[in-house]
Structure formats: C-alpha cells, structure tokens
C-alpha atoms as a PDB file:
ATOM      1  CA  UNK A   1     -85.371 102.433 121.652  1.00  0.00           C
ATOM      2  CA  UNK A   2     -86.511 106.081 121.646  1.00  0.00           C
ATOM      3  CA  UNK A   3     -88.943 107.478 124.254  1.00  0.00           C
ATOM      4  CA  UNK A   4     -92.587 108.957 122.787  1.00  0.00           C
ATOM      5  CA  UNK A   5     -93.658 111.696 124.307  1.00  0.00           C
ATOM      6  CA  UNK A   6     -97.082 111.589 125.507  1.00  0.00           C
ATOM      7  CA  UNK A   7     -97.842 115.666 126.045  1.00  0.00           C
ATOM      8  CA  UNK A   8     -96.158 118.839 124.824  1.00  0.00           C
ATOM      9  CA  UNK A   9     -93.623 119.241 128.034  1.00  0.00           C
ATOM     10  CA  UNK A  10     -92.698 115.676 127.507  1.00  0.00           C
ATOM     11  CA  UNK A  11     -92.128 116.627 123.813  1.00  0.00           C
ATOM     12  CA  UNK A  12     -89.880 119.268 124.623  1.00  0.00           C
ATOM     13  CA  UNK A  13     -87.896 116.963 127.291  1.00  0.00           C
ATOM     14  CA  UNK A  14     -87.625 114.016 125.528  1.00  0.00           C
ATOM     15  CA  UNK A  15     -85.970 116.550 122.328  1.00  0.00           C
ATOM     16  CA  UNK A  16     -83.725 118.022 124.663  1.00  0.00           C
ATOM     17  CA  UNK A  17     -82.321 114.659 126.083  1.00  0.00           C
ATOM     18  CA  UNK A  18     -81.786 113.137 122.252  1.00  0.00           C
ATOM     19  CA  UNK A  19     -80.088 116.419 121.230  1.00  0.00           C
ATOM     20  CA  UNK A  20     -78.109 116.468 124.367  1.00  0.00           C
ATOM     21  CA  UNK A  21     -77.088 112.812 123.772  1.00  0.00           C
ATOM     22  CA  UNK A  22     -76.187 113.670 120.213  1.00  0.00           C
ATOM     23  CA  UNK A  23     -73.999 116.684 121.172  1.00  0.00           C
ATOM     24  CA  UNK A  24     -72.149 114.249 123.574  1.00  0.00           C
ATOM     25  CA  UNK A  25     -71.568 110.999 120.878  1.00  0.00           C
ATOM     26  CA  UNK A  26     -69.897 113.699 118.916  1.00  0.00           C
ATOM     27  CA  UNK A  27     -67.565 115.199 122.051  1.00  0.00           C
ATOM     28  CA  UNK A  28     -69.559 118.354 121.711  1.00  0.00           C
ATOM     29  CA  UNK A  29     -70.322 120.768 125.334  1.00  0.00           C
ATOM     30  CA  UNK A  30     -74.030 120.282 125.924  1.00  0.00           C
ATOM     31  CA  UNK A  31     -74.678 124.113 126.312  1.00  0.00           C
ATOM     32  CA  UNK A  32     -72.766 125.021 123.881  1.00  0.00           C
ATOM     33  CA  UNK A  33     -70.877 124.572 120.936  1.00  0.00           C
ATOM     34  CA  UNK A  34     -67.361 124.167 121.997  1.00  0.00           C
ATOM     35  CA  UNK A  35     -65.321 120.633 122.318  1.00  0.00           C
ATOM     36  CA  UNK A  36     -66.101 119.165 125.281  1.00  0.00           C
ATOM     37  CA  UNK A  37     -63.526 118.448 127.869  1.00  0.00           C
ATOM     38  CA  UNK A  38     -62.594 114.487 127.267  1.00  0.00           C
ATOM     39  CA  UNK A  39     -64.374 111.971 129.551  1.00  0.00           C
ATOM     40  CA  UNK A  40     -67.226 115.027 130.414  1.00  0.00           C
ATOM     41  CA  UNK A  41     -69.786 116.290 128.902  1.00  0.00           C
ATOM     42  CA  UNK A  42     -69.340 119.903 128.956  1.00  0.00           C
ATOM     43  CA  UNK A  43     -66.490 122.253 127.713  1.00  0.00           C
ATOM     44  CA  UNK A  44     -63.942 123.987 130.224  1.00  0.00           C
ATOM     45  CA  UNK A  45     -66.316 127.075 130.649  1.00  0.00           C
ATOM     46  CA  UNK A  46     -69.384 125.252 131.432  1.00  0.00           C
ATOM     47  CA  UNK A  47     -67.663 123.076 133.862  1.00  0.00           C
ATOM     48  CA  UNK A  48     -65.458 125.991 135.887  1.00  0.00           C
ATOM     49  CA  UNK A  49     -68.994 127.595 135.880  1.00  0.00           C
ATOM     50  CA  UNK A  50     -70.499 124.865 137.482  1.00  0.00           C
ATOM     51  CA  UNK A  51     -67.836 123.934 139.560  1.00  0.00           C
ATOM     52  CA  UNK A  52     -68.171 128.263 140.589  1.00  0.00           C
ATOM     53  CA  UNK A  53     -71.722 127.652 141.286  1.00  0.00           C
ATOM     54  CA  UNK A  54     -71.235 124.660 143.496  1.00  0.00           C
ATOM     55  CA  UNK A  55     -69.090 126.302 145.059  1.00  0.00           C
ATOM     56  CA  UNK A  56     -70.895 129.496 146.162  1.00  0.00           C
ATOM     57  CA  UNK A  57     -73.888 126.918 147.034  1.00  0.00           C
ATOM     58  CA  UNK A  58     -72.335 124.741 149.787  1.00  0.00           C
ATOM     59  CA  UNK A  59     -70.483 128.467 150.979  1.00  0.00           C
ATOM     60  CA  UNK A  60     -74.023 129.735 151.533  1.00  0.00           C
ATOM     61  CA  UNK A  61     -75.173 126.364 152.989  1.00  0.00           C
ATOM     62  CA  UNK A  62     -71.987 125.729 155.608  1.00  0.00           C
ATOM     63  CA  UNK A  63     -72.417 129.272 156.541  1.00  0.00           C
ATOM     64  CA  UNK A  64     -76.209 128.891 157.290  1.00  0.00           C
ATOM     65  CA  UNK A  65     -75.551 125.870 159.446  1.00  0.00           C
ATOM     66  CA  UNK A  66     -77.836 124.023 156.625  1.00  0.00           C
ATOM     67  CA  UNK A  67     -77.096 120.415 155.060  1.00  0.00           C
ATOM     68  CA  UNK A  68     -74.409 120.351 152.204  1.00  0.00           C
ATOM     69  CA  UNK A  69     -76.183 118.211 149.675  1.00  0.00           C
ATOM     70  CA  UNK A  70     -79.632 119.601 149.263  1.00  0.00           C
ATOM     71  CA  UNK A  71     -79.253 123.607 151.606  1.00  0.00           C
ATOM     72  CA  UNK A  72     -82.653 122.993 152.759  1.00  0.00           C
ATOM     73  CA  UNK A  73     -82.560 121.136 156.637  1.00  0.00           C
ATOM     74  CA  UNK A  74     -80.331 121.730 159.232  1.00  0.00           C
ATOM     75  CA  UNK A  75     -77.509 119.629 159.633  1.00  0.00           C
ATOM     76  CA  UNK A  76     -77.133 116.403 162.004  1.00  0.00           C
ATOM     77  CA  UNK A  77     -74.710 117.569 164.806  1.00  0.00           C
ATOM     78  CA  UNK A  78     -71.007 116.272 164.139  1.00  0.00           C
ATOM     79  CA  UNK A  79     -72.231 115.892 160.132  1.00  0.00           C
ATOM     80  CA  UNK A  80     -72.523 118.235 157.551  1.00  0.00           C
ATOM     81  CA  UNK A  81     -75.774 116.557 155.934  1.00  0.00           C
ATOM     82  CA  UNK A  82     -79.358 116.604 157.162  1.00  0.00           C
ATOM     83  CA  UNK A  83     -81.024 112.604 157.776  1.00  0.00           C
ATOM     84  CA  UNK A  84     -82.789 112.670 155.193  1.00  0.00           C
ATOM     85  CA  UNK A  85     -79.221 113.082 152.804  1.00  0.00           C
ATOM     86  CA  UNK A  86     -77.870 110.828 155.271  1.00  0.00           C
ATOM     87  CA  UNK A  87     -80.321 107.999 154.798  1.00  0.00           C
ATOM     88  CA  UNK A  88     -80.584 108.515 150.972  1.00  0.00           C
ATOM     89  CA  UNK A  89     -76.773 108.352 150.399  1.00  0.00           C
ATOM     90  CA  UNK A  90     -76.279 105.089 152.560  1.00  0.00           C
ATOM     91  CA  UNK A  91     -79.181 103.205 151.068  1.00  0.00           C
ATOM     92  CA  UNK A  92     -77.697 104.392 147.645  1.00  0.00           C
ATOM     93  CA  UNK A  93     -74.195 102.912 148.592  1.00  0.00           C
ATOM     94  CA  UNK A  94     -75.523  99.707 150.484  1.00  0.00           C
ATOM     95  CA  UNK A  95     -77.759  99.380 146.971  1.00  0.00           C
ATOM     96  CA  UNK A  96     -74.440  99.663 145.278  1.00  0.00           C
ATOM     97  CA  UNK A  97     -72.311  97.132 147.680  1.00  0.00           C
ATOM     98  CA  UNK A  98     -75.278  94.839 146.900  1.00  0.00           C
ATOM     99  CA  UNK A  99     -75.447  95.555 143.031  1.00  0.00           C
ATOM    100  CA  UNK A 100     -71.550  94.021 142.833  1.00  0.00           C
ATOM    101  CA  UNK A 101     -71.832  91.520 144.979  1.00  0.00           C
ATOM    102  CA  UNK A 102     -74.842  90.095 143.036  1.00  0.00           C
ATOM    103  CA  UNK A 103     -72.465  90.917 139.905  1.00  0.00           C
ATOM    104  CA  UNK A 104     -69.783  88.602 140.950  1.00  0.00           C
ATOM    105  CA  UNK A 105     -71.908  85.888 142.324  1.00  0.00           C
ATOM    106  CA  UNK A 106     -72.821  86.973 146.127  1.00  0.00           C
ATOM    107  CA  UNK A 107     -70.517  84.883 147.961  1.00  0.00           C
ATOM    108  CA  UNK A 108     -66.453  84.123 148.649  1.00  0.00           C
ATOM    109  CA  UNK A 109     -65.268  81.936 145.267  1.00  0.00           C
ATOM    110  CA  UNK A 110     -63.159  80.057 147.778  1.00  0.00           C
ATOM    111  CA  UNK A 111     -64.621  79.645 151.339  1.00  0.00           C
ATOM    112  CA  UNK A 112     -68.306  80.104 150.381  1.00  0.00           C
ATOM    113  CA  UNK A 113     -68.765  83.144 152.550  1.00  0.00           C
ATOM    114  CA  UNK A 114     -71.993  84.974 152.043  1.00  0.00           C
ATOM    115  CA  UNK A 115     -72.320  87.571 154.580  1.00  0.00           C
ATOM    116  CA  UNK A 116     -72.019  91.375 152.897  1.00  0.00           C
ATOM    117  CA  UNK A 117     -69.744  92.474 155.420  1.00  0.00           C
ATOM    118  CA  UNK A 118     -67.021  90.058 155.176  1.00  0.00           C
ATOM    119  CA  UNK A 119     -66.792  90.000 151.334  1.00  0.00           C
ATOM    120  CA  UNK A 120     -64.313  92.464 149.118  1.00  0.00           C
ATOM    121  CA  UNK A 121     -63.491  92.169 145.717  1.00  0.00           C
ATOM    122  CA  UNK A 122     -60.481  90.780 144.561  1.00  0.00           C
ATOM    123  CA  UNK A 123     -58.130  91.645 142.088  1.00  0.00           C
ATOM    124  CA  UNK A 124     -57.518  87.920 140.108  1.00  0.00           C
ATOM    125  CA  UNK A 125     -54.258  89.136 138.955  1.00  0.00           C
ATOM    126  CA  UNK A 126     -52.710  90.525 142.130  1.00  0.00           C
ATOM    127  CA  UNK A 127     -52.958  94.078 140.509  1.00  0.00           C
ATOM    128  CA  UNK A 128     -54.798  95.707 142.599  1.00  0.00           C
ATOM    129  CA  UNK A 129     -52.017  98.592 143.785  1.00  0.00           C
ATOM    130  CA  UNK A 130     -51.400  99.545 139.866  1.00  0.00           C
ATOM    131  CA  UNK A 131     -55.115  99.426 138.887  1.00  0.00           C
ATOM    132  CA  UNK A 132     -55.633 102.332 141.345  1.00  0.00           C
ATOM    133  CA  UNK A 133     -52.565 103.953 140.204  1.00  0.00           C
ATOM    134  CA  UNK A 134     -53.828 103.804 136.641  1.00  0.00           C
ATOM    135  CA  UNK A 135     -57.265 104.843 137.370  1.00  0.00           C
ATOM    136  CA  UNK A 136     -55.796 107.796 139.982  1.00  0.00           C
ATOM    137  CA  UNK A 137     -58.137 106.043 142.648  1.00  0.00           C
ATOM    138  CA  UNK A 138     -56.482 107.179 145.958  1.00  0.00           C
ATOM    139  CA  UNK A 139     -58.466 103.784 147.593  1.00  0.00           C
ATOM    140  CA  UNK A 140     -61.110 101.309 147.037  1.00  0.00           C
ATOM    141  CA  UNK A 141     -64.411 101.247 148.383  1.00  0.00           C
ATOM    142  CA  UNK A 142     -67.370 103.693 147.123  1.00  0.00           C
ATOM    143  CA  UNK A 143     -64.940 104.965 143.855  1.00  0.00           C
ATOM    144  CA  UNK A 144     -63.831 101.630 142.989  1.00  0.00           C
ATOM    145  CA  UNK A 145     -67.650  99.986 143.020  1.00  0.00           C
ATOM    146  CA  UNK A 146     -68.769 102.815 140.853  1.00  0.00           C
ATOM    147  CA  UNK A 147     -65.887 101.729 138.135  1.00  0.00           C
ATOM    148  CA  UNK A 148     -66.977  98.252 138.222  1.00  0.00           C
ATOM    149  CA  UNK A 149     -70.565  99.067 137.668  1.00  0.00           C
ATOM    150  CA  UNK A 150     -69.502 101.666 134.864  1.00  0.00           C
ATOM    151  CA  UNK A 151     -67.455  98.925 133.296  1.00  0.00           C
ATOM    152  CA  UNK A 152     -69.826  96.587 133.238  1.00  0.00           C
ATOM    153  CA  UNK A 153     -68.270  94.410 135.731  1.00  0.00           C
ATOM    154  CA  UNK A 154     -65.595  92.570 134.140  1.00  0.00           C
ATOM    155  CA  UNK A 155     -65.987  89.059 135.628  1.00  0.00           C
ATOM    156  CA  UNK A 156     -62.459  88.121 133.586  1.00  0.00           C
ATOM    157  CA  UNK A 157     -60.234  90.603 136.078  1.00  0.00           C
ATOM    158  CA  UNK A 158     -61.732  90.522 139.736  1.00  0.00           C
ATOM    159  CA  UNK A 159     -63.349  88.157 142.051  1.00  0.00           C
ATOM    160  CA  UNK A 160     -65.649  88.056 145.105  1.00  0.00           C
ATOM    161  CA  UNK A 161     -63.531  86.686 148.591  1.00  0.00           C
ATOM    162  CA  UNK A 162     -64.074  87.141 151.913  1.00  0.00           C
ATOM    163  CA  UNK A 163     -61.602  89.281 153.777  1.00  0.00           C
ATOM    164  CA  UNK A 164     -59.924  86.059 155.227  1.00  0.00           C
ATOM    165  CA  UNK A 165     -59.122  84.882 151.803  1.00  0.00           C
ATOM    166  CA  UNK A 166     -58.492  87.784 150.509  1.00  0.00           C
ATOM    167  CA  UNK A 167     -55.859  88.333 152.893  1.00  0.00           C
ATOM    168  CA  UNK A 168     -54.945  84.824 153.397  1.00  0.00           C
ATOM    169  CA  UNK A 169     -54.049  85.049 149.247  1.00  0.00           C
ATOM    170  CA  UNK A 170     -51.885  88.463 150.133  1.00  0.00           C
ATOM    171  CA  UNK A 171     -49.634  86.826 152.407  1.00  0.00           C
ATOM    172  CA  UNK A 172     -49.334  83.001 150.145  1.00  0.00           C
ATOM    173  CA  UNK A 173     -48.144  84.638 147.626  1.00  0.00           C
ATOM    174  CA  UNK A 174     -51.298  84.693 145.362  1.00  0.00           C
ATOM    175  CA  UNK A 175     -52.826  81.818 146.307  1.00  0.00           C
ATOM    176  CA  UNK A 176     -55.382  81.272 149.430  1.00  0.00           C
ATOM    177  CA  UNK A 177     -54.157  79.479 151.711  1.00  0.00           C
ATOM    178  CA  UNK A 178     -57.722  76.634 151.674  1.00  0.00           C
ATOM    179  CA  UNK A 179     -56.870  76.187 147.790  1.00  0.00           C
ATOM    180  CA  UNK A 180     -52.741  75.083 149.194  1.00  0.00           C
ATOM    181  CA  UNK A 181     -53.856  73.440 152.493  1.00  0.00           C
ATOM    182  CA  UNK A 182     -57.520  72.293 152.357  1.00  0.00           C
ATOM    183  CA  UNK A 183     -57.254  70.682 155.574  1.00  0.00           C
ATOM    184  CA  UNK A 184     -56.311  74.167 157.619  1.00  0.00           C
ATOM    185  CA  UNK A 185     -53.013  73.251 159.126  1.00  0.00           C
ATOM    186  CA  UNK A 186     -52.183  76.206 161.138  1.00  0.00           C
ATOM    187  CA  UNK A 187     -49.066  77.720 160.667  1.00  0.00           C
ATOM    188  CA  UNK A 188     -45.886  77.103 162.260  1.00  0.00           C
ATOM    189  CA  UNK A 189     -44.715  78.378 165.611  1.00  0.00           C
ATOM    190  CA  UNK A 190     -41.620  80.682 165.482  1.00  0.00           C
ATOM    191  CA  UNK A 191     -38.743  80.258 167.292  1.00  0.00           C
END
C-alpha cells in the first residue's frame, strides 16, 4: 500500500522514502550510487562516515559529562545516559521481552509458567550454542529477541520454558524432566 501525501513536505517525504526503498531492493547505497555493503543499506563510504560522525558525537558528549544517546541532559551518576534515555530504552526492551513472549504463546509449553521473569526461549533442537555461533551473537538476551522479531518468529525452531525447564531439559539430556517423570520424583542421593 503506498502512503498519499496530504501537503507539499509530505510530498517530498513520502518520494524520498519510496526512492530510498527502491535504491535498497536493488542493493544500491541510499546517498549514493555505489553497491551497498550486503545486509546494510549504505555503501562503505557512507557507513565509515557515519560510523566517523558517531563517533566524534558521543567524544563531544562523554567529554561534556552529557548523556550518550541523545548529548542533551546530564548523565545519571554511575551511567552514561540521562533518565529520560534510561526510561525510553527499558520500556523499549521490556516492550520487546513482551512482544516474544506473546509470539510464542506467553507461558512455559511444559510447566505452564506465566510470569515474564521466569520464562526464556528455548532452542527445540538443542542448538542453541551453534545458532549464536552462526549468527556471531556473543549471547542471548536483547540481540537474540531482536533476531526473532526480524525473523518473524519462527514458531518451528524455538519454544517458550521457564528457566526450571529450560534447565531441567539441559541436564536430561533434551528432555524436561516433568515430560520423563510427571510425578516429580526427586533425584537420587549420592553416595
């Protein structure tokens, strides 16, 4: 569906975001004309320039004693953002947490559990240690939520369990330990 404009500024930004799109569908840098580096949308020039200007802006904002995300308000004490950054980027990752656990049906597939802090996702196939390999994800968490949402969380490949089942599968071999021993037999004592 394409946007109408309704005034001439609108016009001009609503052009500008279809030719942008365009330039990208064909692996074309937006400001330019050069082939865009793959899996971005700009060429190498555009994005050491930006990466330059970044840069030079969080230099100027550390050095001012001012909050790393937006250079206007001092930072918190022991932080390097301001509250306002704070507050925006946790309600942005708690809106995220929330997003994925709605996406993979909002409680533990074994126990039930519904409570946001206890649930992970799971890896169905046990793969979770080459899946970060392959993606060059150096954890889970934030990164790994932001690939699930991006690919249109794939309900085949990963679960929602608690961090007792998830766990409780780690160290039965695959399985959770309620789907081997329903009844919760504790485990034997050692000798």
């Amino acid at each position: 569906k394409k946007e109408q404009p309704t005034d001439e500024w609108d016009f001009l930004k609503v052009i500008g975001k279809r030719h942008r799109e365009k330039k990208k569908s064909l692996g074309i840098c937006v400001t330019c004309t050069n082939p865009a580096v793959p899996g971005f949308k700009a060429c190498r020039k555009h994005l050491d320039d930006h990466k330059a200007r970044q840069k030079f802006r969080t230099d100027r904002a550390r050095e001012q004693g001012l909050c790393l995300a937006c250079g206007c308000r001092p930072q918190l004490p022991g932080y390097k953002h301001c509250r306002v950054c704070k507050d925006r980027s946790k309600d942005y990752w708690e809106n995220l947490r929330r997003e994925v656990r709605d996406a993979y049906g909002g409680c533990c597939r074994c126990c039930g559990e519904t409570g946001i802090l206890f649930l992970t996702v799971d890896h169905v196939l046990n793969d979770g240690a080459s899946h970060r390999r392959h993606l060059k994800m150096s954890g889970a968490g934030h990164t790994f939520y932001l690939w699930l949402k991006k690919s249109g969380f794939p309900q085949d490949e990963f679960q929602l369990l608690c961090m007792q089942c998830n766990w409780g599968k780690k160290m039965n071999g695959g399985t959770c330990p309620h789907q081997t021993d329903p009844v919760g037999h504790p485990l034997p004592k050692r000798s």
